[in-house]
N, C-alpha and C. Protein backbone atom coordinates (compact mmCIF):
# COMPACT_ATOMS: atom_id res chain seq x y z
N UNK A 1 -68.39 -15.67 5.31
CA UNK A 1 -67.32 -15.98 4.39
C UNK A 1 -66.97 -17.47 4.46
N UNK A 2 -67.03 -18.21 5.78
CA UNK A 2 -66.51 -19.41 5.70
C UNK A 2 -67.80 -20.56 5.25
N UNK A 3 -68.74 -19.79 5.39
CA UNK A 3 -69.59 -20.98 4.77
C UNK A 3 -69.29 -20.36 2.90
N UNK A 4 -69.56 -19.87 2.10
CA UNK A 4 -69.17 -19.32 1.53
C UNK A 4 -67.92 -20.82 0.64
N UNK A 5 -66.99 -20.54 1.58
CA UNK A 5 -65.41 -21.95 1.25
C UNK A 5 -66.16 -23.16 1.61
N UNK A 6 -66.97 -23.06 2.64
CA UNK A 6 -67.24 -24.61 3.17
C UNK A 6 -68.46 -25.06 1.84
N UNK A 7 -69.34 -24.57 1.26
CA UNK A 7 -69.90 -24.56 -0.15
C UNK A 7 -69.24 -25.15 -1.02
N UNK A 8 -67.97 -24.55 -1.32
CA UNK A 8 -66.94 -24.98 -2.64
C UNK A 8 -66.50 -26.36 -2.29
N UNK A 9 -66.35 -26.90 -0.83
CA UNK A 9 -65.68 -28.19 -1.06
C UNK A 9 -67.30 -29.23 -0.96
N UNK A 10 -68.54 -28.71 -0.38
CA UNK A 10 -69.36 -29.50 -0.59
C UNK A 10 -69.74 -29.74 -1.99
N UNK A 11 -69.55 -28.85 -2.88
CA UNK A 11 -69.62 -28.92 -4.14
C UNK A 11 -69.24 -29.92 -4.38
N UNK A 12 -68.02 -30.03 -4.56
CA UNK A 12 -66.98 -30.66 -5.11
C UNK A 12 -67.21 -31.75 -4.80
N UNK A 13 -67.39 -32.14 -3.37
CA UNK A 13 -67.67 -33.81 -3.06
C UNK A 13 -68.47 -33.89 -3.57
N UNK A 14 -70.05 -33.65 -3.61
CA UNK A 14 -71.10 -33.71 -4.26
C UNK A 14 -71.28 -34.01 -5.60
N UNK A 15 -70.13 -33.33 -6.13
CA UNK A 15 -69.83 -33.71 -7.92
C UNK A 15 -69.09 -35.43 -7.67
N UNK A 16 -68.26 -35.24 -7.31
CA UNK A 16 -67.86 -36.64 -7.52
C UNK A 16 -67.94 -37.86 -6.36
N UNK A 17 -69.65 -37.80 -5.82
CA UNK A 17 -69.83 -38.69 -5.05
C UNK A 17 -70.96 -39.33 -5.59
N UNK A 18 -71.06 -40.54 -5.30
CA UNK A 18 -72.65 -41.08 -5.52
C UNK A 18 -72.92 -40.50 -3.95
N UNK A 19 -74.81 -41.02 -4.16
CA UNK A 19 -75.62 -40.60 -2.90
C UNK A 19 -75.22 -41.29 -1.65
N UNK A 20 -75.14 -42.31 -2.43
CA UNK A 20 -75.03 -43.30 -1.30
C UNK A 20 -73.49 -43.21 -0.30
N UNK A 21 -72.42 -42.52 -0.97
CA UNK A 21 -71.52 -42.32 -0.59
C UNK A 21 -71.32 -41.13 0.15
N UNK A 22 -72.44 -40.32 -0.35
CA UNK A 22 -72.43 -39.21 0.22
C UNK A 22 -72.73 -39.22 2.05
N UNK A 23 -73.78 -40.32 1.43
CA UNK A 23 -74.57 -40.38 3.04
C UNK A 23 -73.52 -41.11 4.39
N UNK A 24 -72.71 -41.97 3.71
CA UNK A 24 -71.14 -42.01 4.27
C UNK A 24 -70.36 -41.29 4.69
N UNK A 25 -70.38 -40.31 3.81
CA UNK A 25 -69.15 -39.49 4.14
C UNK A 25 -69.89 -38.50 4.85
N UNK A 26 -71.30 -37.93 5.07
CA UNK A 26 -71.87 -36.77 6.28
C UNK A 26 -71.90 -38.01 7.65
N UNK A 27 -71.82 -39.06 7.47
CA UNK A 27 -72.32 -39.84 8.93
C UNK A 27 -70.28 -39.44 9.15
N UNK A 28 -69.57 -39.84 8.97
CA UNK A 28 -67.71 -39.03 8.85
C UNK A 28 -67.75 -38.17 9.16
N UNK A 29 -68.22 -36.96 8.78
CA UNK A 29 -68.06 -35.64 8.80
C UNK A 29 -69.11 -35.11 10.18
N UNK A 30 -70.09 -35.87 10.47
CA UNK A 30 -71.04 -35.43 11.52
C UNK A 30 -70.26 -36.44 13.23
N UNK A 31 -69.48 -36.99 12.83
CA UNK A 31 -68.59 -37.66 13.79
C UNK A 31 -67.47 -36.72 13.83
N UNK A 32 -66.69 -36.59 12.74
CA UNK A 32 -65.43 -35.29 13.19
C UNK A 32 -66.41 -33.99 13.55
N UNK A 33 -67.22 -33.53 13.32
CA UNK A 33 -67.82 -32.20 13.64
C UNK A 33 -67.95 -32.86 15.20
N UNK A 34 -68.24 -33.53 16.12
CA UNK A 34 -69.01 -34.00 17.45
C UNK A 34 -67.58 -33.78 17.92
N UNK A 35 -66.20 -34.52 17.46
CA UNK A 35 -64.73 -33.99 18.47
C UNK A 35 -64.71 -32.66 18.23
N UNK A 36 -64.95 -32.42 17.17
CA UNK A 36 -64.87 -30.70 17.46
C UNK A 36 -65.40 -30.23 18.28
N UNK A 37 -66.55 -30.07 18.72
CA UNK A 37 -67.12 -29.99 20.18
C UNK A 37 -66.32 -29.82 21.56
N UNK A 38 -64.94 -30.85 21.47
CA UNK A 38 -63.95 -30.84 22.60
C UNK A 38 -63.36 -29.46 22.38
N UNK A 39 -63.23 -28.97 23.33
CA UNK A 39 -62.56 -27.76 23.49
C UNK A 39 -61.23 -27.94 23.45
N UNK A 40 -60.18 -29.11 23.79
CA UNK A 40 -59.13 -29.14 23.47
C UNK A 40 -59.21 -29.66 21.56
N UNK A 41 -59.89 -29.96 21.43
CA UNK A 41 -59.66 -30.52 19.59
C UNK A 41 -60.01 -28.94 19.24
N UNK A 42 -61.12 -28.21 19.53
CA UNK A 42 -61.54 -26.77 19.02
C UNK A 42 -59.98 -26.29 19.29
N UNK A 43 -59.55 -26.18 20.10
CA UNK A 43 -58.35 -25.07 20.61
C UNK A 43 -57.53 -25.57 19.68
N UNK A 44 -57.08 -26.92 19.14
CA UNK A 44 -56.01 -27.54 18.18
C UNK A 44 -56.32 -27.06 16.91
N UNK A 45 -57.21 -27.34 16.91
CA UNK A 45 -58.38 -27.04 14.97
C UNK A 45 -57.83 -25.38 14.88
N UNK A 46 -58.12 -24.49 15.78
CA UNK A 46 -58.17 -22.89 15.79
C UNK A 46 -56.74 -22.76 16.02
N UNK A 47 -55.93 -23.09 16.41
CA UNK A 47 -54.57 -22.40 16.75
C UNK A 47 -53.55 -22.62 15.42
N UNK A 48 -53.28 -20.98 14.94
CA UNK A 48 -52.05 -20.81 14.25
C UNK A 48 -50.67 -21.63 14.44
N UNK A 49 -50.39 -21.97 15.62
CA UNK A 49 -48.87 -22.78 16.02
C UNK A 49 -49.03 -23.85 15.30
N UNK A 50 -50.42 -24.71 15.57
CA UNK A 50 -50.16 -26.15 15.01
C UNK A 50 -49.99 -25.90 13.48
N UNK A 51 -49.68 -26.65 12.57
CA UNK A 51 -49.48 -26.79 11.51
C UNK A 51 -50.69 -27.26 10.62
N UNK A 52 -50.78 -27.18 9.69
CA UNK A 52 -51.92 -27.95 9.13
C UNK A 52 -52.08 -29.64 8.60
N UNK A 53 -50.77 -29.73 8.51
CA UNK A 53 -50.01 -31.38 8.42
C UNK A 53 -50.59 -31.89 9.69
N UNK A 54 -49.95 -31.04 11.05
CA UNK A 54 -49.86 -31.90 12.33
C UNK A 54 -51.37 -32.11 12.42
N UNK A 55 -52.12 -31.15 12.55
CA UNK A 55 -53.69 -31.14 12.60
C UNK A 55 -54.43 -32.46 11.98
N UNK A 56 -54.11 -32.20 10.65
CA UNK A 56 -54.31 -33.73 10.13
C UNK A 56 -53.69 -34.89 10.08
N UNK A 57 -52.23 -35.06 10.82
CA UNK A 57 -52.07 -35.95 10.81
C UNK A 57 -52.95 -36.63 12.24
N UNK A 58 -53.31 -35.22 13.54
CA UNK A 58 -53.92 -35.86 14.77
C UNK A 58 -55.57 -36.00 14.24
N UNK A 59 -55.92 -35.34 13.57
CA UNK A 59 -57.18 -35.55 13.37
C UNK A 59 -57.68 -36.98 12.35
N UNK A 60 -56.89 -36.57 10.95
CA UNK A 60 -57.70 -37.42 10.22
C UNK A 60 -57.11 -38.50 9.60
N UNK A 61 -55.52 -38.77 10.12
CA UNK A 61 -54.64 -39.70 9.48
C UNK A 61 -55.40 -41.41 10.02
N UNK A 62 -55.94 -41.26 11.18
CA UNK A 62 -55.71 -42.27 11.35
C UNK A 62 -57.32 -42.93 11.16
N UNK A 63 -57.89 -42.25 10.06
CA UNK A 63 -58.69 -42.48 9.83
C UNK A 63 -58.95 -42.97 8.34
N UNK A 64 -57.56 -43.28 7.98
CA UNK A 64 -57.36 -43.59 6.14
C UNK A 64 -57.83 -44.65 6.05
N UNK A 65 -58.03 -45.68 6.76
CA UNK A 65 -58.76 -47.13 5.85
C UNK A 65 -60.48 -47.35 6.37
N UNK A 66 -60.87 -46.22 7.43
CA UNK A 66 -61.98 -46.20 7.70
C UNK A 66 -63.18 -45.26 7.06
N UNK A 67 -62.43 -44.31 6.06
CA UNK A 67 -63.18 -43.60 5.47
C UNK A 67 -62.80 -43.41 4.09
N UNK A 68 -63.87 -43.60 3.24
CA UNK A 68 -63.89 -42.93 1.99
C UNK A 68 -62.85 -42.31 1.48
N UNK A 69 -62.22 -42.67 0.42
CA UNK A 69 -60.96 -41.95 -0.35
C UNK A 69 -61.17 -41.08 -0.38
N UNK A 70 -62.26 -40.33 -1.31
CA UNK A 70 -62.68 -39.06 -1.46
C UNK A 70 -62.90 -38.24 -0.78
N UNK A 71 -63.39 -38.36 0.07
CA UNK A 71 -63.23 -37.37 1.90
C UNK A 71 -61.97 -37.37 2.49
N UNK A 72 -61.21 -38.77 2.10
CA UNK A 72 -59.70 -38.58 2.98
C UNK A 72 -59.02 -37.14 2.34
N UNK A 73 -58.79 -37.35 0.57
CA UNK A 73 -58.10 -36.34 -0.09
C UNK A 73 -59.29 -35.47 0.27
N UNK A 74 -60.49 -35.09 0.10
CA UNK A 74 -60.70 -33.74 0.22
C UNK A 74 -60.36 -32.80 1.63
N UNK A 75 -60.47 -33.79 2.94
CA UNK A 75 -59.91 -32.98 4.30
C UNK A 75 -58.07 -33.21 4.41
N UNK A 76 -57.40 -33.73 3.41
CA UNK A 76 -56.24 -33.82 3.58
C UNK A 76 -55.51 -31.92 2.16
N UNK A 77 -56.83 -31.62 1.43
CA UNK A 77 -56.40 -30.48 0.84
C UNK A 77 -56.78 -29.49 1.65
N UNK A 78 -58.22 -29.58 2.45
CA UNK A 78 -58.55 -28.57 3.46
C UNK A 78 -57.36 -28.35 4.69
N UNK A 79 -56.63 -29.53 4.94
CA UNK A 79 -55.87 -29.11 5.88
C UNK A 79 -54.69 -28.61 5.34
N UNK A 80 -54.23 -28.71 4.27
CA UNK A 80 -53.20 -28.23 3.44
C UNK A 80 -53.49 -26.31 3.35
N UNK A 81 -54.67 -26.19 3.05
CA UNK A 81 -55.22 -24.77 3.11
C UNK A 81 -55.64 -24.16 3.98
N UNK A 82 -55.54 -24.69 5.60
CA UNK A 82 -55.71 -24.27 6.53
C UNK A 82 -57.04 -24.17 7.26
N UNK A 83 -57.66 -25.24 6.25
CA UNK A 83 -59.46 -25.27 6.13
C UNK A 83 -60.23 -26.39 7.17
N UNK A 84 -59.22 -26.85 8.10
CA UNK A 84 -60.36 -27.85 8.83
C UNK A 84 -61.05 -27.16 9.80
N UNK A 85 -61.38 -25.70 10.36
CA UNK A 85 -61.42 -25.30 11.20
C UNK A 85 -63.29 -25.31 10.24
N UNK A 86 -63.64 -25.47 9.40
CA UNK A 86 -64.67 -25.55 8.60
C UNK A 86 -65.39 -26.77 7.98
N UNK A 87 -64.92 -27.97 9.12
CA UNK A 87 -65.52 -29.07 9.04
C UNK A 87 -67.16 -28.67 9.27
N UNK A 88 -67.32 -28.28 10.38
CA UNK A 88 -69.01 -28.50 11.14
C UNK A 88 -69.57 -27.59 9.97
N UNK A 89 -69.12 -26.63 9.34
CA UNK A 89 -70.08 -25.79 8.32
C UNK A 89 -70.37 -26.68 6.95
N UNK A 90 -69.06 -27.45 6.61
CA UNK A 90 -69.17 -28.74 5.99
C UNK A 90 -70.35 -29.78 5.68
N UNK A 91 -70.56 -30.26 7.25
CA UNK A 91 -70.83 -31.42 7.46
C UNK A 91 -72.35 -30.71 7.54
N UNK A 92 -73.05 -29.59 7.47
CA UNK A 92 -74.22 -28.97 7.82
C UNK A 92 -74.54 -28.94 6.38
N UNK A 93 -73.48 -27.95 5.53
CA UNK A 93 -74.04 -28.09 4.13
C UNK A 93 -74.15 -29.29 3.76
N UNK A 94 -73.38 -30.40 3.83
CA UNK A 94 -73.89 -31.31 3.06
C UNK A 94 -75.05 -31.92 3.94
N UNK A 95 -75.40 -31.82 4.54
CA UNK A 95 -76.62 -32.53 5.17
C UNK A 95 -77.74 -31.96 4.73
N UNK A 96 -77.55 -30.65 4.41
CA UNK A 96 -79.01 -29.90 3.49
C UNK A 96 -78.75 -30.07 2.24
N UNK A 97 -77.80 -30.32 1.69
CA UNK A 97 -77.80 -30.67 0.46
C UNK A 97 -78.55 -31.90 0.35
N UNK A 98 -78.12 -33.17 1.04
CA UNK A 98 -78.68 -34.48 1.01
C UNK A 98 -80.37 -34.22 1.65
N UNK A 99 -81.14 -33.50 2.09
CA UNK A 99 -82.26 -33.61 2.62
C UNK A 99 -82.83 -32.74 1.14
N UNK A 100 -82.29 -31.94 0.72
CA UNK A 100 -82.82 -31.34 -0.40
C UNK A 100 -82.93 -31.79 -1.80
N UNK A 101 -82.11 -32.98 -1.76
CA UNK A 101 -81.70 -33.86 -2.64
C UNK A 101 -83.08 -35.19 -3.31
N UNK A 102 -83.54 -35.37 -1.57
CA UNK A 102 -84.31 -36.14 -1.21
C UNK A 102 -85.61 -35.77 -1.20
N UNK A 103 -86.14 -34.54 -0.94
CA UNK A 103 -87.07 -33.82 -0.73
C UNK A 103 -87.53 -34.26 0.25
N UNK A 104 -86.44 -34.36 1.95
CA UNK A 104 -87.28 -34.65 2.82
C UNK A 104 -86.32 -33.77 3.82
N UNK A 105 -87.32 -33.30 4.41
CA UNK A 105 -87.48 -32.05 5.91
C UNK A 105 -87.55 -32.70 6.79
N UNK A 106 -87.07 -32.03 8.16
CA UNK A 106 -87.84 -32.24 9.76
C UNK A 106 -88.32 -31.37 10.63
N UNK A 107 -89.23 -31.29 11.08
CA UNK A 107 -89.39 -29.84 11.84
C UNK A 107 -90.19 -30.17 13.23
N UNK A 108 -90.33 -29.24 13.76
CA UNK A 108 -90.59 -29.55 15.54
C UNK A 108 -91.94 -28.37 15.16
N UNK A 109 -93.43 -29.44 16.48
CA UNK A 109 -94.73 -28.45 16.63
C UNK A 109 -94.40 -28.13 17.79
N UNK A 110 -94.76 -27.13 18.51
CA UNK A 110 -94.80 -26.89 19.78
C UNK A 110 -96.76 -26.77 19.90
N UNK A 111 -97.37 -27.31 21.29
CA UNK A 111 -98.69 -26.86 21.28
C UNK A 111 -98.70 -27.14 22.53
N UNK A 112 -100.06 -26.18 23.20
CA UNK A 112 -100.63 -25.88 24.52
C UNK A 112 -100.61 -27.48 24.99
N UNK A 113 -101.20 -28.32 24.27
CA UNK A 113 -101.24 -29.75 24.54
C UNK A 113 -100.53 -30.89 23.78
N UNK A 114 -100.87 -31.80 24.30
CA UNK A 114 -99.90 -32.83 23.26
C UNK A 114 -100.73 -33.47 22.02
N UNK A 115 -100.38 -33.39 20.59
CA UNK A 115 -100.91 -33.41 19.58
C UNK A 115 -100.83 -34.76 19.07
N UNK A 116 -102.18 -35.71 18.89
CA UNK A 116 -102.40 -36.97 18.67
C UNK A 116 -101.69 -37.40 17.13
N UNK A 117 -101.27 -38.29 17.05
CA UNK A 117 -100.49 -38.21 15.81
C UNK A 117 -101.17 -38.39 14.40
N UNK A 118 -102.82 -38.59 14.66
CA UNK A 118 -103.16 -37.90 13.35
C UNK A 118 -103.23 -36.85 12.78
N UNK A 119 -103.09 -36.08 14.03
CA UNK A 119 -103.32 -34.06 13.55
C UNK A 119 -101.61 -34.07 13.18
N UNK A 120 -100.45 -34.32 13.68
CA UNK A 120 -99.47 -34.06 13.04
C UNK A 120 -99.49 -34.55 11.41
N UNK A 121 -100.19 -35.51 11.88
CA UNK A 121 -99.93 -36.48 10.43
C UNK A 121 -101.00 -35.51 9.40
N UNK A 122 -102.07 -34.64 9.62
CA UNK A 122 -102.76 -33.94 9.09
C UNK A 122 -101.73 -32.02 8.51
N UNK A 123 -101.11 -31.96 9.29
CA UNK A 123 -100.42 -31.29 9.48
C UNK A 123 -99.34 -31.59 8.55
N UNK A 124 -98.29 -32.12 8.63
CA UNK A 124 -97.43 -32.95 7.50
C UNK A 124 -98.32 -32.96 6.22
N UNK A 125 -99.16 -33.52 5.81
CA UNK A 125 -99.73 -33.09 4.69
C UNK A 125 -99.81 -32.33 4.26
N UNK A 126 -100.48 -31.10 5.09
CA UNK A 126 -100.92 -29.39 4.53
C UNK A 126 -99.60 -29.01 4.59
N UNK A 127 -98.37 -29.15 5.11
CA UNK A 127 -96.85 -28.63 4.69
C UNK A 127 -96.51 -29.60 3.50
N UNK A 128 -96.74 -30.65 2.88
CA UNK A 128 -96.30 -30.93 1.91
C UNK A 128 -97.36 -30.13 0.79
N UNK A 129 -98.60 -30.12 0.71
CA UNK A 129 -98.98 -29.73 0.02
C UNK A 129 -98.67 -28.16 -0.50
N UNK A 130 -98.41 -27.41 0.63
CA UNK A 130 -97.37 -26.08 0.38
C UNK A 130 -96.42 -25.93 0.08
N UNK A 131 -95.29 -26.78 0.61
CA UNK A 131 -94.31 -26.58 0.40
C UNK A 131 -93.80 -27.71 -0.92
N UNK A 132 -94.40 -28.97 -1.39
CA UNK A 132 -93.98 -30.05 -2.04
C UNK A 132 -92.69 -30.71 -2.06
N UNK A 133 -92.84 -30.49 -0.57
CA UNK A 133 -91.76 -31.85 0.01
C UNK A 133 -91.94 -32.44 1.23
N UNK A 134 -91.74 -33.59 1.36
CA UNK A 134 -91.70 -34.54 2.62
C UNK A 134 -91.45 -34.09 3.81
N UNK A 135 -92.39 -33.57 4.86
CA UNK A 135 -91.84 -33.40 6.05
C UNK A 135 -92.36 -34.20 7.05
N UNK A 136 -91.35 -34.34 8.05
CA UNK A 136 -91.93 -35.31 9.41
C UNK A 136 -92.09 -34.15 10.40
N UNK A 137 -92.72 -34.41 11.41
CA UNK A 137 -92.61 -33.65 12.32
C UNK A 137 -92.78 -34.13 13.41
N UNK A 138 -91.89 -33.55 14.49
CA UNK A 138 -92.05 -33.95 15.82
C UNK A 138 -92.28 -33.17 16.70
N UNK A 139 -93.22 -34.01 17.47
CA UNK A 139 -93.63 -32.98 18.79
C UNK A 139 -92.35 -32.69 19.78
N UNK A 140 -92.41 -31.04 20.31
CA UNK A 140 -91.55 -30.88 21.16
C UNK A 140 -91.83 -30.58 22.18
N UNK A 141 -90.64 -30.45 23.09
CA UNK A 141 -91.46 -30.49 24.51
C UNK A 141 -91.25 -29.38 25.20
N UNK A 142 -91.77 -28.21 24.33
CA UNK A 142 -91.51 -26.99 25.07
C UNK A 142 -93.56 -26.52 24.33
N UNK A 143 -94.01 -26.13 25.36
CA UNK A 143 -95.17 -25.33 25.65
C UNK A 143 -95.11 -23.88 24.89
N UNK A 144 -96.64 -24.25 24.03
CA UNK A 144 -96.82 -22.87 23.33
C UNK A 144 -98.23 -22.28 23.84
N UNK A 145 -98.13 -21.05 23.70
CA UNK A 145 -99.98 -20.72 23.63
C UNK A 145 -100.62 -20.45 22.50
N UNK A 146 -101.31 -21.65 22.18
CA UNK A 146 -101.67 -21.89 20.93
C UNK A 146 -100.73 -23.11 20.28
N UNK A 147 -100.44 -22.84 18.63
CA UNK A 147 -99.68 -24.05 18.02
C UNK A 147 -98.40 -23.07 17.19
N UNK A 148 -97.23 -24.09 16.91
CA UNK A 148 -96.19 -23.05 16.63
C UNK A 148 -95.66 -24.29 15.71
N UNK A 149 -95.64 -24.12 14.29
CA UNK A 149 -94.74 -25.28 13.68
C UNK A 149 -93.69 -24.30 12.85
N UNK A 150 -92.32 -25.33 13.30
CA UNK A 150 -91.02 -24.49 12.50
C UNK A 150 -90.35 -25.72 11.48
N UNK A 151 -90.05 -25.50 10.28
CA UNK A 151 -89.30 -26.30 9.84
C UNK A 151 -87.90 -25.70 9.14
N UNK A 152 -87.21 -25.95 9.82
CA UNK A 152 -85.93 -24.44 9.88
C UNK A 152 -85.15 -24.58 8.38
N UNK A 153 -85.07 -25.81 7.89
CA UNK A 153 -84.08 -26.08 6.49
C UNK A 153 -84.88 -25.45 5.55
N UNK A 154 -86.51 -25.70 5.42
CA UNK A 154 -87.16 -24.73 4.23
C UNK A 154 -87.68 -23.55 4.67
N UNK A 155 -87.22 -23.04 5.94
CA UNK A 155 -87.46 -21.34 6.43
C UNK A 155 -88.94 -21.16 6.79
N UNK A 156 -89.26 -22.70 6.53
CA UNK A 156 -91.30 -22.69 7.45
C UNK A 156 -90.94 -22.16 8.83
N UNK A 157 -92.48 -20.92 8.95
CA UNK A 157 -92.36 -21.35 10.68
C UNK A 157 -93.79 -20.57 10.25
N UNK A 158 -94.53 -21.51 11.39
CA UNK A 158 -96.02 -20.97 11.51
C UNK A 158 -96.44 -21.01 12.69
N UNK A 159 -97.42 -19.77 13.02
CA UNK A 159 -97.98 -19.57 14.55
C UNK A 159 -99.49 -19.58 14.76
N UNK A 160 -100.02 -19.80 15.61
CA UNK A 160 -101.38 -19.36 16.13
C UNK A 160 -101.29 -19.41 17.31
N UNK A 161 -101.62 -17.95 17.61
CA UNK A 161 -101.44 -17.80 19.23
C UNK A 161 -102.92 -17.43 19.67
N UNK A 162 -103.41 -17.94 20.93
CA UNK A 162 -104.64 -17.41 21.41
C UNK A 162 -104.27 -16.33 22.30
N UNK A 163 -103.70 -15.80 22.52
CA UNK A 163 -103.44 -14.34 23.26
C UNK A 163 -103.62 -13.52 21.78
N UNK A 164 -102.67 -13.73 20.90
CA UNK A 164 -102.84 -12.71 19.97
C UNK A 164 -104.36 -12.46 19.20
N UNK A 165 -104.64 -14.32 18.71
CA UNK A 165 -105.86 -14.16 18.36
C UNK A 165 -107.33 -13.53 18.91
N UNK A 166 -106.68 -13.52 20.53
CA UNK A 166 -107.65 -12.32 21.60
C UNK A 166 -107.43 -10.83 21.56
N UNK A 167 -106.02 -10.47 21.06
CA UNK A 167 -106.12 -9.17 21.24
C UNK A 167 -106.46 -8.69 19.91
N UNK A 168 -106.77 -9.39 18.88
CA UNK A 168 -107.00 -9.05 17.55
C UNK A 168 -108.22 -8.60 17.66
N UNK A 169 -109.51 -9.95 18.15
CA UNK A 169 -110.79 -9.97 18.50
C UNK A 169 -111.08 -8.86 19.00
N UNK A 170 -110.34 -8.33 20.20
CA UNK A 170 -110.80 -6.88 20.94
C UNK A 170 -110.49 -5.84 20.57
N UNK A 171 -109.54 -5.83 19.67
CA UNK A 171 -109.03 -4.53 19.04
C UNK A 171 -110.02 -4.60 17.53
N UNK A 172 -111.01 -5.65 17.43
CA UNK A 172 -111.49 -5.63 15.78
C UNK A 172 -112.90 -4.65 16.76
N UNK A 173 -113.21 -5.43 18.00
CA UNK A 173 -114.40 -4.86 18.41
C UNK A 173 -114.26 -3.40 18.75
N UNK A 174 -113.33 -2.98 19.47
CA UNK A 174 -112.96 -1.88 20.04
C UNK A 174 -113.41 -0.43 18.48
N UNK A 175 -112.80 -1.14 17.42
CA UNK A 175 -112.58 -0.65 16.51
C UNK A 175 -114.08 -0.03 15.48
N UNK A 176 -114.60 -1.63 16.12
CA UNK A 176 -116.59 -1.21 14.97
C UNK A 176 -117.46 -0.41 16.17
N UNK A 177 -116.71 -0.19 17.24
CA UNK A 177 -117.60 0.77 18.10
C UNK A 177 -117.43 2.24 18.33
């Protein structure tokens, strides 16, 4: 449900932002989402007692000549509606909005070994050519058996496992005998 509300105000900025402003106001919004993180700002953001005035006046007042008009009034109506507790779902939609905007992805390979950066770079290709959009990819540093690429914003995820691809092999043989 709350991404759902957090949608309607990315909308809305989105309608009346340029790009470039946009990309302003998520680097804003990906900075207030990081105090949210504090468990005393979480406990302030979440608690019924505080007010929604006080909230914004501790959170985002003192942030009026450092940010964007249009983000000031839009988290000064969210806090009016009791809505800052829906910054980080915010600051997520609009960040897929702006990568979708762009037609550019990021996604993590995992592999048995470490992958020379022409095979990623070979790799990045055959996902653009599927998917027809820009992806980077970075190697991660968690160990697969076999190769594992995920690119989580366009719902890619691809595997090749050599355990599986072994039990396939023996269960194909098992099978013609």
């Amino acid at each position: 449900m709350n991404e759902l509300i957090a949608k309607r105000y990315a909308k809305a900025l989105m309608e009346c932002s340029s790009s470039k402003e946009l990309k302003s106001q998520l680097a804003t919004l990906s900075a207030l989402k990081k105090s949210l993180e504090s468990p005393e700002v979480a406990e302030l953001v979440a608690s019924p007692l505080v007010s929604g005035e006080k909230k914004f006046e501790l959170l985002v007042a003192p942030l009026k000549k450092k940010i964007d008009g249009k983000l000031y009034n839009l988290l000064h109506l969210m806090s009016e509606k009791g809505r800052l507790d829906l910054l980080p779902d915010l600051a997520e939609i609009l960040a897929f909005e702006l990568k979708k905007q762009s037609n550019r992805f990021e996604g993590t390979v995992e592999a048995d070994d470490a992958l020379e950066k022409a095979e990623i770079k070979r790799l990045e290709k055959i996902l653009k050519h599927y998917s027809g959009a820009e992806i980077q990819l970075k190697q991660s540093d968690k160990q697969s058996d076999g190769l594992h690429v995920a690119v989580e914003d366009l719902g890619l995820e691809l595997s090749v496992s050599k355990s599986r691809i072994k039990a396939d092999l023996l269960d194909f043989i098992q099978r013609a005998l």
